[in-house]
PDB file of N, CA and C in Angstrom:
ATOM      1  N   UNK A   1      33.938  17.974 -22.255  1.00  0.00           N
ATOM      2  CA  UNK A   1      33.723  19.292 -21.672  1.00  0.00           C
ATOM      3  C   UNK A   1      35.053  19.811 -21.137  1.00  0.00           C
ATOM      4  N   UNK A   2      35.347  21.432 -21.457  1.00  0.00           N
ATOM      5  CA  UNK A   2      37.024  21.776 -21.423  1.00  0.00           C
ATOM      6  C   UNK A   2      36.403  21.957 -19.147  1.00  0.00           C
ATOM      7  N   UNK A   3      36.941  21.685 -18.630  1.00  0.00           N
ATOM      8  CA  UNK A   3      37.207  21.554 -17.045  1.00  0.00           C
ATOM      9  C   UNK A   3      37.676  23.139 -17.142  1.00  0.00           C
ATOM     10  N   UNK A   4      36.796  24.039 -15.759  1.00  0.00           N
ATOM     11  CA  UNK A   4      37.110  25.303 -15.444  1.00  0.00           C
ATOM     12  C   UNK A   4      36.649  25.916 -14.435  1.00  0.00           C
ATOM     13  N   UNK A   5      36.673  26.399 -13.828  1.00  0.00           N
ATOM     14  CA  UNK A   5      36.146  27.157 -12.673  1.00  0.00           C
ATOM     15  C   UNK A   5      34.567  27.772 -13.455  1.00  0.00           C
ATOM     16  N   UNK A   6      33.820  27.230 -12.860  1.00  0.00           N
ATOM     17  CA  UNK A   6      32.584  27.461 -12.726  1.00  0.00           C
ATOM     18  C   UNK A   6      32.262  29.346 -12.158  1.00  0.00           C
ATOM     19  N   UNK A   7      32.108  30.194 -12.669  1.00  0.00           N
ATOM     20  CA  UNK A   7      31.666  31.628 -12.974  1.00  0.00           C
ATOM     21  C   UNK A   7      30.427  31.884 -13.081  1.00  0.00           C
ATOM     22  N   UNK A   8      29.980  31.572 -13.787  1.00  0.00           N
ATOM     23  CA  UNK A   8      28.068  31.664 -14.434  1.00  0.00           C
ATOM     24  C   UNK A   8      27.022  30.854 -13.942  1.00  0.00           C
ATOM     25  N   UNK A   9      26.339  31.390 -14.070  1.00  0.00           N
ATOM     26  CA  UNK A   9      25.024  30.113 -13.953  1.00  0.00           C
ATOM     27  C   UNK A   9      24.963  29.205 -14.997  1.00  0.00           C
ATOM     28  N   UNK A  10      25.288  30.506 -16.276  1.00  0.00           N
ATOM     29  CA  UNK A  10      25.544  28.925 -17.041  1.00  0.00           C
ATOM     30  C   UNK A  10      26.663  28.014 -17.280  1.00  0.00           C
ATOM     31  N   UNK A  11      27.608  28.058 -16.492  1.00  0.00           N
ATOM     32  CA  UNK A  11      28.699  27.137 -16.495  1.00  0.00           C
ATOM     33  C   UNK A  11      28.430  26.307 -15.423  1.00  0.00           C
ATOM     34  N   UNK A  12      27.508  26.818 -14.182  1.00  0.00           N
ATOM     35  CA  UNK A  12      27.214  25.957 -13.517  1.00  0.00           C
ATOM     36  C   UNK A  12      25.840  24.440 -14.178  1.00  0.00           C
ATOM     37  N   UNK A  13      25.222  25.250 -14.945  1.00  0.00           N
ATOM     38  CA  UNK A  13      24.174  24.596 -15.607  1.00  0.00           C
ATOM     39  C   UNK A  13      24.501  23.427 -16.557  1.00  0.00           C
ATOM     40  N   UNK A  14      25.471  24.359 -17.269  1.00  0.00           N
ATOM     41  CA  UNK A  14      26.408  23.110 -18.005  1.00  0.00           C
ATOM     42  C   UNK A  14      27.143  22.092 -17.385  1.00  0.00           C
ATOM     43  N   UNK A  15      27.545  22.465 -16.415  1.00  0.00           N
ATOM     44  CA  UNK A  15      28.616  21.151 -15.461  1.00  0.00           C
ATOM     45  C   UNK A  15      27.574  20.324 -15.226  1.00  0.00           C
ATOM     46  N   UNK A  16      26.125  20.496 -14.188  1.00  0.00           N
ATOM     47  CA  UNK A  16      25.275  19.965 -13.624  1.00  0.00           C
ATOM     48  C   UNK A  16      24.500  18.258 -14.827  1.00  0.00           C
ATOM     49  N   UNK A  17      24.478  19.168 -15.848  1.00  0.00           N
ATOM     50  CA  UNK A  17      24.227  18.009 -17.271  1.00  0.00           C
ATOM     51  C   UNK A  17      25.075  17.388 -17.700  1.00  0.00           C
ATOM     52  N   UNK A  18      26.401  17.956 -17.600  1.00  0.00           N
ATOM     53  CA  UNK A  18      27.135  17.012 -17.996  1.00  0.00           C
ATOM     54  C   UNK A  18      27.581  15.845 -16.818  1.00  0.00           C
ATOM     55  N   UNK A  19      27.447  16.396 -15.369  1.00  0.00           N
ATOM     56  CA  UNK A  19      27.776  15.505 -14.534  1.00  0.00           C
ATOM     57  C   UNK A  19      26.612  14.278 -14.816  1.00  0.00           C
ATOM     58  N   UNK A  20      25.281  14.783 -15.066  1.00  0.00           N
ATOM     59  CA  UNK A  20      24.227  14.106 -15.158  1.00  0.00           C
ATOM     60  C   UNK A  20      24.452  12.794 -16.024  1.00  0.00           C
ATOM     61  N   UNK A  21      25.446  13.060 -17.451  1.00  0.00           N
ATOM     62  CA  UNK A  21      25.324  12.345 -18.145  1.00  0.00           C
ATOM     63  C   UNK A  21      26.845  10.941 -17.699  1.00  0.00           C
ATOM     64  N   UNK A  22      27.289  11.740 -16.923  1.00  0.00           N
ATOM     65  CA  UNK A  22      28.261  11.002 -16.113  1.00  0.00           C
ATOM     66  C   UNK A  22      28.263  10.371 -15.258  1.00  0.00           C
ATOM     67  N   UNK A  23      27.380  10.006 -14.735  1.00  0.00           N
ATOM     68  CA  UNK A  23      26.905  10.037 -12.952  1.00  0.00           C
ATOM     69  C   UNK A  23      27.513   8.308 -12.878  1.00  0.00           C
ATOM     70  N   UNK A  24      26.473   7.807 -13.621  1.00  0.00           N
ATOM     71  CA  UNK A  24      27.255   6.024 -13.310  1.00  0.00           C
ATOM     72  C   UNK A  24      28.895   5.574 -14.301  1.00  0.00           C
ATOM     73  N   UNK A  25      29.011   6.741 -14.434  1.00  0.00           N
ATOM     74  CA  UNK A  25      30.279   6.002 -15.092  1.00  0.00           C
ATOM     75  C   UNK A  25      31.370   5.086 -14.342  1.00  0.00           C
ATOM     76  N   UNK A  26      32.163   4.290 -15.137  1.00  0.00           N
ATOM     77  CA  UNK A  26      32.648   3.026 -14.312  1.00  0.00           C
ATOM     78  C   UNK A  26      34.161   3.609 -13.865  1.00  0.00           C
ATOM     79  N   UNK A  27      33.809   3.345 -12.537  1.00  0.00           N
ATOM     80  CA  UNK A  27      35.322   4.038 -11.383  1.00  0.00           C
ATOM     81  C   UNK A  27      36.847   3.604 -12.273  1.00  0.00           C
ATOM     82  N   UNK A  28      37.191   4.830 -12.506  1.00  0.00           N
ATOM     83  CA  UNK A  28      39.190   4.579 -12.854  1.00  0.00           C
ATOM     84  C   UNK A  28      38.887   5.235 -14.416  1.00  0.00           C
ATOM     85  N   UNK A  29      37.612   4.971 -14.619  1.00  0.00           N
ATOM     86  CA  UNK A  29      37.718   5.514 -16.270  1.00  0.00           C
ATOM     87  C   UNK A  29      37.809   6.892 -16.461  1.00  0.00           C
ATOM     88  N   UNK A  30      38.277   7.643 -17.714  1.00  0.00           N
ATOM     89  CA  UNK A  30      38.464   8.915 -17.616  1.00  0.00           C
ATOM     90  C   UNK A  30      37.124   9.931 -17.226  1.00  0.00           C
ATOM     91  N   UNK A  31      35.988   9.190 -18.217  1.00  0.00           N
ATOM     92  CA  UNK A  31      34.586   9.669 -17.806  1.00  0.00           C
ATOM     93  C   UNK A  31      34.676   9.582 -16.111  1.00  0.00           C
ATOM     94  N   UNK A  32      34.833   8.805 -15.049  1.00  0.00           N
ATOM     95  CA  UNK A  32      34.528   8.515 -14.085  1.00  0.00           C
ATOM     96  C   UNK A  32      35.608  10.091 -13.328  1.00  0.00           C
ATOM     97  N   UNK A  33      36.795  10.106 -13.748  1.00  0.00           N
ATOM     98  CA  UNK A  33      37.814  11.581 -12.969  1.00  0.00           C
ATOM     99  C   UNK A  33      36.953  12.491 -13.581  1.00  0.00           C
ATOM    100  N   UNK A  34      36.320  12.163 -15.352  1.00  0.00           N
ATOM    101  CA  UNK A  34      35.721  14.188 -14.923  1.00  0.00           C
ATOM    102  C   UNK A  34      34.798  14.560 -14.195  1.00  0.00           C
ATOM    103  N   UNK A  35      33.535  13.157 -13.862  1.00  0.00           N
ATOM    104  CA  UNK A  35      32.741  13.310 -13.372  1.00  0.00           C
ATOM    105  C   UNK A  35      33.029  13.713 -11.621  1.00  0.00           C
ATOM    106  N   UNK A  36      34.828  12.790 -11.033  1.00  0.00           N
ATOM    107  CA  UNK A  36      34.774  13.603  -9.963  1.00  0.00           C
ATOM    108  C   UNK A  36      35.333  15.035  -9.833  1.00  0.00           C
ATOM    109  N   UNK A  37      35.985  15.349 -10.899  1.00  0.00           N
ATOM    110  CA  UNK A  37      36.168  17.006 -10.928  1.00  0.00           C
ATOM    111  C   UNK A  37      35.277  17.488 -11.069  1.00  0.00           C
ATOM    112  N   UNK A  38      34.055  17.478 -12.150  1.00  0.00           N
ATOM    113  CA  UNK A  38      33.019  18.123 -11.963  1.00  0.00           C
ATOM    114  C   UNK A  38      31.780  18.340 -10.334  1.00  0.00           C
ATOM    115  N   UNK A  39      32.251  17.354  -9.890  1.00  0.00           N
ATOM    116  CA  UNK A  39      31.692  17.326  -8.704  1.00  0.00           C
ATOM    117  C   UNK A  39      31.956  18.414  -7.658  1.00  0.00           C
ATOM    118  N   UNK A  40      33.609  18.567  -7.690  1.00  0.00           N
ATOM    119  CA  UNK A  40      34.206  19.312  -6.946  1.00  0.00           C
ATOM    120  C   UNK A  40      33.787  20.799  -7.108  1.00  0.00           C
ATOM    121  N   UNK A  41      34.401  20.956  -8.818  1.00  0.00           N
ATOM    122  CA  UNK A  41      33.576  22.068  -9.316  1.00  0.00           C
ATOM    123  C   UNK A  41      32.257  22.923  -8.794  1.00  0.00           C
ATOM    124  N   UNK A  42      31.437  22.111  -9.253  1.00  0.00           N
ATOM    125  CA  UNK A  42      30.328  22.196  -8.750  1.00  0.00           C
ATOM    126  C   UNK A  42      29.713  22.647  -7.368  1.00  0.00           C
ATOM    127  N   UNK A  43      30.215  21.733  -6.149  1.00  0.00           N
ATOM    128  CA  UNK A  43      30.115  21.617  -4.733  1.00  0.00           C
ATOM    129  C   UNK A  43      30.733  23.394  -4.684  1.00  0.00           C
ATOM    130  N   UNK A  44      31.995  23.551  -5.100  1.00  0.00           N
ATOM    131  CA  UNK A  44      33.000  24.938  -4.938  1.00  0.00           C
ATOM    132  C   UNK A  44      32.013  26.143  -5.244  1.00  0.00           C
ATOM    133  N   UNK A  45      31.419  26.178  -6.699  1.00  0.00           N
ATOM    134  CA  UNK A  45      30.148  26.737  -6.849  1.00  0.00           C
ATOM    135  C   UNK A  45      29.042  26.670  -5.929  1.00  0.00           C
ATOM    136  N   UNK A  46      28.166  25.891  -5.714  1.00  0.00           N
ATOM    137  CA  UNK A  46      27.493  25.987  -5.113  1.00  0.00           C
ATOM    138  C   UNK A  46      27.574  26.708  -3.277  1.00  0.00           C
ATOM    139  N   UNK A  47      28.555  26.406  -2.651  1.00  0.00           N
ATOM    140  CA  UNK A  47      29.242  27.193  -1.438  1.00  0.00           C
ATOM    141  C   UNK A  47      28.940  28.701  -1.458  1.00  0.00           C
ATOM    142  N   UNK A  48      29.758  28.746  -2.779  1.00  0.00           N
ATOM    143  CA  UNK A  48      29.786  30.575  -2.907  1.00  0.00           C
ATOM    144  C   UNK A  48      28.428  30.819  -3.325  1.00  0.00           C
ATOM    145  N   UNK A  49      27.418  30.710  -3.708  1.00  0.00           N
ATOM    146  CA  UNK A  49      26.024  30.980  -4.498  1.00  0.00           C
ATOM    147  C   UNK A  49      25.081  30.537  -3.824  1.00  0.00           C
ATOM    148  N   UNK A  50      25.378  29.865  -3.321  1.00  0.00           N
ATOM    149  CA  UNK A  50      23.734  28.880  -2.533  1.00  0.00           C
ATOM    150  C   UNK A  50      23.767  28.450  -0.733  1.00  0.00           C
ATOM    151  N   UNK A  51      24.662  29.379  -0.234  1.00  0.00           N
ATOM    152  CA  UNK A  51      24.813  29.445   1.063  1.00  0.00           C
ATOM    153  C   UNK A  51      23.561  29.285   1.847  1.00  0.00           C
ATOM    154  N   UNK A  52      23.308  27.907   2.550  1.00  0.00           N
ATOM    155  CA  UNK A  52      22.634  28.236   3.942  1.00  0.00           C
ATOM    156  C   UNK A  52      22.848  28.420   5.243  1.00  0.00           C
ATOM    157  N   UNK A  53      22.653  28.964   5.668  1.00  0.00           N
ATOM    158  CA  UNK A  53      22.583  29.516   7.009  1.00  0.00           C
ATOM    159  C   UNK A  53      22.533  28.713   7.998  1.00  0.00           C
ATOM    160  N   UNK A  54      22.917  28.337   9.309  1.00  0.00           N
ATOM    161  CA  UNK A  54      22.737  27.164  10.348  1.00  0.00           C
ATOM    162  C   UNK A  54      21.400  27.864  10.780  1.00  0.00           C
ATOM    163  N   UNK A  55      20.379  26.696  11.012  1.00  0.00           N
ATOM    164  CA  UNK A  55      19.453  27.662  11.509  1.00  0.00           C
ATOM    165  C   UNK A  55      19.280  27.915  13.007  1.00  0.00           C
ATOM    166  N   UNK A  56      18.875  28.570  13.844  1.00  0.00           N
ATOM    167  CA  UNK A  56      18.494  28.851  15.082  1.00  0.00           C
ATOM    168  C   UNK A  56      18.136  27.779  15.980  1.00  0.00           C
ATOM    169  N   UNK A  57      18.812  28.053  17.263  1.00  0.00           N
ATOM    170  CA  UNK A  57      18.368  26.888  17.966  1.00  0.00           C
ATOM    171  C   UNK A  57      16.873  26.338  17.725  1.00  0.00           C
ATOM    172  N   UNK A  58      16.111  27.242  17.974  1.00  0.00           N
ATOM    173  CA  UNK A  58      14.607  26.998  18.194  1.00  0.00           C
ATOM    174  C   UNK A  58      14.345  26.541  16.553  1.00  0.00           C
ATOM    175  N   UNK A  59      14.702  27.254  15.237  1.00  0.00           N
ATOM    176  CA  UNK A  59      14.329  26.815  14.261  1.00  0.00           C
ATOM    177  C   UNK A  59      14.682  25.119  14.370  1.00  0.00           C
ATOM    178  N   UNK A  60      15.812  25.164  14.963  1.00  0.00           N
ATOM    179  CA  UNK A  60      16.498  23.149  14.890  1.00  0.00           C
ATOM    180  C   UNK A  60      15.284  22.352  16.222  1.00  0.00           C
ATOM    181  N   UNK A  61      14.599  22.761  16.901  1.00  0.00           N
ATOM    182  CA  UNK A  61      13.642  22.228  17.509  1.00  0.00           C
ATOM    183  C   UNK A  61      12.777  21.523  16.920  1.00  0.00           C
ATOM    184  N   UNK A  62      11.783  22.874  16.308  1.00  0.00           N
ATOM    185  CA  UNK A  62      11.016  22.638  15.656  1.00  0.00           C
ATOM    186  C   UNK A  62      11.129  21.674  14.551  1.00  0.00           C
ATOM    187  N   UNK A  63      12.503  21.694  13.925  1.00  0.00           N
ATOM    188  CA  UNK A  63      12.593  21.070  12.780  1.00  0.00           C
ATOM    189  C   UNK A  63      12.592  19.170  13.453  1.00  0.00           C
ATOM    190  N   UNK A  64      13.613  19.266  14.778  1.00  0.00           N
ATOM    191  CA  UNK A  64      13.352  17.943  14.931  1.00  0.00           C
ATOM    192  C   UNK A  64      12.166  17.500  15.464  1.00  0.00           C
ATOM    193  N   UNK A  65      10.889  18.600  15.812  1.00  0.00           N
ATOM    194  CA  UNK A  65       9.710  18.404  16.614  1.00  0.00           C
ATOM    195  C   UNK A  65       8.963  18.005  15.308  1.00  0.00           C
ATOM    196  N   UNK A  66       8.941  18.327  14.357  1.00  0.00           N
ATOM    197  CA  UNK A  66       8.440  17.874  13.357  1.00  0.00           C
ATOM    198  C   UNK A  66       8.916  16.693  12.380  1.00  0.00           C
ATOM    199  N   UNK A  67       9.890  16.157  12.490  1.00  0.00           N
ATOM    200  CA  UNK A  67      10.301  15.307  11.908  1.00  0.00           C
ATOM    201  C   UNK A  67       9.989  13.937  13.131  1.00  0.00           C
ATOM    202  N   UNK A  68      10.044  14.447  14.110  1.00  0.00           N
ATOM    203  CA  UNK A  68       9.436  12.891  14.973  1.00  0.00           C
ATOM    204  C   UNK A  68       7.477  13.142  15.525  1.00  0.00           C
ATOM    205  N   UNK A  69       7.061  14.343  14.973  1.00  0.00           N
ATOM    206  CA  UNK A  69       5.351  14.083  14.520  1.00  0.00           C
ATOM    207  C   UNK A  69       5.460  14.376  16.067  1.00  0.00           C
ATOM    208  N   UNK A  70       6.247  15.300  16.932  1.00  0.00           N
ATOM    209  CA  UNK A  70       5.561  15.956  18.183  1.00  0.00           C
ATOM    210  C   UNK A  70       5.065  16.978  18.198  1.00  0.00           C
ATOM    211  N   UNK A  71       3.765  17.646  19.135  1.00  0.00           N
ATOM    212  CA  UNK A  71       3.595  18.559  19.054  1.00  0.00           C
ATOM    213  C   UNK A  71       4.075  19.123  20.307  1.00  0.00           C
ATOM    214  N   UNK A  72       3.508  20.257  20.600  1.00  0.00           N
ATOM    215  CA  UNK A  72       3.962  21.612  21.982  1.00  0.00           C
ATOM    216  C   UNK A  72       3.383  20.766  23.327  1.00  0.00           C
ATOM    217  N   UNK A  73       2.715  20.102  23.377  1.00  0.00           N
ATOM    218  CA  UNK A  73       2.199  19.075  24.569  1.00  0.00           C
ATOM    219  C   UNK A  73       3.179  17.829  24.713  1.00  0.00           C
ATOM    220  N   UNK A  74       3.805  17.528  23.517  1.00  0.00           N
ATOM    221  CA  UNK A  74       4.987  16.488  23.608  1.00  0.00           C
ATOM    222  C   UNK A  74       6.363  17.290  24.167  1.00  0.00           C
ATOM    223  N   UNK A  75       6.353  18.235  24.014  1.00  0.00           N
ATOM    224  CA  UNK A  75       7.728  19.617  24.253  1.00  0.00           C
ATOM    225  C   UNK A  75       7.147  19.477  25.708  1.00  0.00           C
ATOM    226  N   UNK A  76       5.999  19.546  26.008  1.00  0.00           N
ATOM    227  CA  UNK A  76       5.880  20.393  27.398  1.00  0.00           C
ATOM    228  C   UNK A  76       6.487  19.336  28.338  1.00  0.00           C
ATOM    229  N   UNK A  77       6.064  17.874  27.773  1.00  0.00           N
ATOM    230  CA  UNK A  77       6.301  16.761  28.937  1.00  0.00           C
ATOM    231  C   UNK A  77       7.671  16.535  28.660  1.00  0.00           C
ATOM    232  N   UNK A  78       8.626  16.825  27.869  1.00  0.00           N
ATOM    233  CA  UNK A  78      10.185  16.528  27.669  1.00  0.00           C
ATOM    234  C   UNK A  78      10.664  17.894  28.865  1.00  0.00           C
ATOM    235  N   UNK A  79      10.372  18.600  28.785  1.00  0.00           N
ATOM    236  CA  UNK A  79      10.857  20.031  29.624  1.00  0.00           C
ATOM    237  C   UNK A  79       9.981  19.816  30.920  1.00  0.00           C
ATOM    238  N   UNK A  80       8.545  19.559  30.672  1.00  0.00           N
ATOM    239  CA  UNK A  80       8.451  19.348  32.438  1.00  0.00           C
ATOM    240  C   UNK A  80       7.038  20.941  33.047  1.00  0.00           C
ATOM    241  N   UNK A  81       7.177  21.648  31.771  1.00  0.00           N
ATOM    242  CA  UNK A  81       6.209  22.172  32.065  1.00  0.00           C
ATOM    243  C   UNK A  81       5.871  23.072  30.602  1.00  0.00           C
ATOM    244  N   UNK A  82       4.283  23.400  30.153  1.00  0.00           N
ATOM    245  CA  UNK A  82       3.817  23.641  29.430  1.00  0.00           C
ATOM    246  C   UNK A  82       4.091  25.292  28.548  1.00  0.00           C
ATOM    247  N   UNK A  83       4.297  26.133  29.598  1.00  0.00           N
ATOM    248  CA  UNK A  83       4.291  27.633  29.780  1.00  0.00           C
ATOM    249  C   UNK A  83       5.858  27.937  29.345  1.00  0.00           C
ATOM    250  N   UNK A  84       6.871  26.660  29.398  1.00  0.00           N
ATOM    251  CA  UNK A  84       8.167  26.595  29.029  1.00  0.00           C
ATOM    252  C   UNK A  84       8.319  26.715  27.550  1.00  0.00           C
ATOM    253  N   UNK A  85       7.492  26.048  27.127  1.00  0.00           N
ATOM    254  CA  UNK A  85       7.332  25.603  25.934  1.00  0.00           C
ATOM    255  C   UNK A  85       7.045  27.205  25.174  1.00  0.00           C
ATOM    256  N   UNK A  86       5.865  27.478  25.561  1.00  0.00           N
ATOM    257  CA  UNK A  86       5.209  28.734  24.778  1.00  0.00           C
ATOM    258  C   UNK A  86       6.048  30.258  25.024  1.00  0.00           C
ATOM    259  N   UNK A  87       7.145  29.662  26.687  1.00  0.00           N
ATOM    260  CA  UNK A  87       8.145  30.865  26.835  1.00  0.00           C
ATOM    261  C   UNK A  87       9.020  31.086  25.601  1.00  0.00           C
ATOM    262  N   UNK A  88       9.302  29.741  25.629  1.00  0.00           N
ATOM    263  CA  UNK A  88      10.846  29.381  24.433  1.00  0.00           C
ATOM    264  C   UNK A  88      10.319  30.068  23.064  1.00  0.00           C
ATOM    265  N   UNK A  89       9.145  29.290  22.842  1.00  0.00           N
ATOM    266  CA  UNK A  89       9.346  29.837  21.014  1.00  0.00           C
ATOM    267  C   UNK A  89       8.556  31.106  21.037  1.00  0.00           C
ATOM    268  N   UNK A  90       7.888  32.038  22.311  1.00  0.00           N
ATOM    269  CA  UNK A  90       7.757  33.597  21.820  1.00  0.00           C
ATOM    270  C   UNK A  90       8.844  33.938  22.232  1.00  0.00           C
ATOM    271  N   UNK A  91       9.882  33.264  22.715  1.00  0.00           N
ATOM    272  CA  UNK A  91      11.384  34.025  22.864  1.00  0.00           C
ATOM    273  C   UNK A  91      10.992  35.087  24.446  1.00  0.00           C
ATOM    274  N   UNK A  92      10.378  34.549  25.400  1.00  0.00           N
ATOM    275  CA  UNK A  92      10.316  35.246  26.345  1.00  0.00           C
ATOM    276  C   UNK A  92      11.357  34.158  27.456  1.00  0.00           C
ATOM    277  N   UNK A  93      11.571  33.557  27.072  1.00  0.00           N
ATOM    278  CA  UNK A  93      12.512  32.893  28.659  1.00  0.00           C
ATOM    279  C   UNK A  93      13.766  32.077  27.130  1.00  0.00           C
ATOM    280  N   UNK A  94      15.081  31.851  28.102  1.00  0.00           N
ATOM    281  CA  UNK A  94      16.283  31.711  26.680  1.00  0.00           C
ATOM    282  C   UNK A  94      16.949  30.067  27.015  1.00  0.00           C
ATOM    283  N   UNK A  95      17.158  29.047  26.433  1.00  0.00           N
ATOM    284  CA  UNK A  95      17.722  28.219  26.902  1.00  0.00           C
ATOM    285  C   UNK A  95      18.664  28.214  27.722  1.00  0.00           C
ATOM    286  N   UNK A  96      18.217  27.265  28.527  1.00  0.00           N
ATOM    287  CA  UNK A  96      19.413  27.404  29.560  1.00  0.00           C
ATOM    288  C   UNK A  96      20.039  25.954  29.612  1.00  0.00           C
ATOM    289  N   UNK A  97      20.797  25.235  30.350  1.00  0.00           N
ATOM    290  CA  UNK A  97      21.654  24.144  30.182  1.00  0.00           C
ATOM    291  C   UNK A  97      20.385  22.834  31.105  1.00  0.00           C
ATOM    292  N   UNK A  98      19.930  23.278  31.543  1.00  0.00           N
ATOM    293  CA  UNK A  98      18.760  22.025  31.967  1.00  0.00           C
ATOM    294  C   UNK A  98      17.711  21.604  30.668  1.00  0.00           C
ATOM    295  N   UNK A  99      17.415  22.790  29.594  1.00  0.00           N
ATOM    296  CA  UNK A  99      16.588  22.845  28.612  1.00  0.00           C
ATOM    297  C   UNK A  99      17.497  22.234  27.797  1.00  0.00           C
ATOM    298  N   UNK A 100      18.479  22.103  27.512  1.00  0.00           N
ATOM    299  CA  UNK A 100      19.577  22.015  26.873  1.00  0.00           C
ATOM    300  C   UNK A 100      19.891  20.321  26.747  1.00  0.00           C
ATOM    301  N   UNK A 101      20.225  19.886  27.979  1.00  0.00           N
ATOM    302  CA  UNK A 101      20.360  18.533  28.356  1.00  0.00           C
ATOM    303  C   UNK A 101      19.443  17.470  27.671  1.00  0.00           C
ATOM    304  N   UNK A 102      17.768  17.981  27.825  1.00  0.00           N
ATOM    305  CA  UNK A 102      16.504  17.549  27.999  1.00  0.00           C
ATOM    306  C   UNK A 102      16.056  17.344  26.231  1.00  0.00           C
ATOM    307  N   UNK A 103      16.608  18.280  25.558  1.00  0.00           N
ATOM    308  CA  UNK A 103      16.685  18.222  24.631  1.00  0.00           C
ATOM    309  C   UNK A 103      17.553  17.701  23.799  1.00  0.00           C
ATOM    310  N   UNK A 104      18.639  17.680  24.226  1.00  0.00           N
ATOM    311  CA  UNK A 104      19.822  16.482  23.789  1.00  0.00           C
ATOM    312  C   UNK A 104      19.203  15.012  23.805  1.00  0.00           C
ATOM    313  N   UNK A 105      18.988  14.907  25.370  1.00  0.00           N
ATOM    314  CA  UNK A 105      18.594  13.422  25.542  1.00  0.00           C
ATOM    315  C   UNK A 105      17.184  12.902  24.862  1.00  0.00           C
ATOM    316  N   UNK A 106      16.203  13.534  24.896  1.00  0.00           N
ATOM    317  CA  UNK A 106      15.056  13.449  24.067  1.00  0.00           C
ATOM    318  C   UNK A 106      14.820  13.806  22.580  1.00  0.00           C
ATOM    319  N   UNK A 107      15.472  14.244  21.920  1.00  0.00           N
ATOM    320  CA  UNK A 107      15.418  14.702  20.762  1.00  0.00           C
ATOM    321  C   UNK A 107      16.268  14.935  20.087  1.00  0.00           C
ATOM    322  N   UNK A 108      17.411  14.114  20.265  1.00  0.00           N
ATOM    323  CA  UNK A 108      19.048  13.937  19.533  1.00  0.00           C
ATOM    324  C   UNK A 108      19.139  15.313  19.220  1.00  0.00           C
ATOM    325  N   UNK A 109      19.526  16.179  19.480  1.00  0.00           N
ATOM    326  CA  UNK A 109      19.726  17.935  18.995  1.00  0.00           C
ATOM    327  C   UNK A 109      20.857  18.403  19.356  1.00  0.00           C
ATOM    328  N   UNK A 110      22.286  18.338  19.046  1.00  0.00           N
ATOM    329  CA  UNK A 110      23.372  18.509  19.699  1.00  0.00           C
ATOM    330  C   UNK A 110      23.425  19.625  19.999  1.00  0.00           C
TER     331      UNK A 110
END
């Protein structure tokens, strides 16, 4: 495959199969450098085209409230009161550095 800056979808499509067919190749071999240029390629593409977004504090809550299987009664007893909880995610009261802490220490959330 001629190595190029990735433009298209289908040059991205094409790199993606050919990396595919590359993937275990054995380290130092030439297959093994295109597969890490294509990588690079690729990654460079994908940046510009497939951008996500950091999400929102509260979206990163939820996300870690759900990944450790808590619900809004598990939130309420990490914060200390219930009405905190239902302030935060209708967005009527705003983190502050005690909410902040509590959530660091309980729920790894930097």
């Amino acid at each position: 495959m001629e190595l190029k800056i990735l433009k298209t979808k289908k040059d991205y499509n094409t790199a993606l199969r050919r990396l595919e067919e590359l993937f275990h190749a054995k380290a130092g071999t030439p297959d093994s450098n295109e597969a890490d240029l294509l990588a690079l390629l690729i990654s460079s593409y994908e940046d510009k085209h497939y951008v996500i977004e950091a999400p929102t504090p509260l979206e990163a809550i939820r996300y870690r409230m759900e990944q450790q299987g808590l619900t809004n009664v598990d939130l309420a007893r990490i914060l200390g009161y219930k009405s905190r909880v239902s302030d935060l995610f209708n967005r009527r009261r705003k983190l502050n550095v005690n909410i902040v802490r509590k959530l660091h220490r309980h729920l790894h959330i930097r």
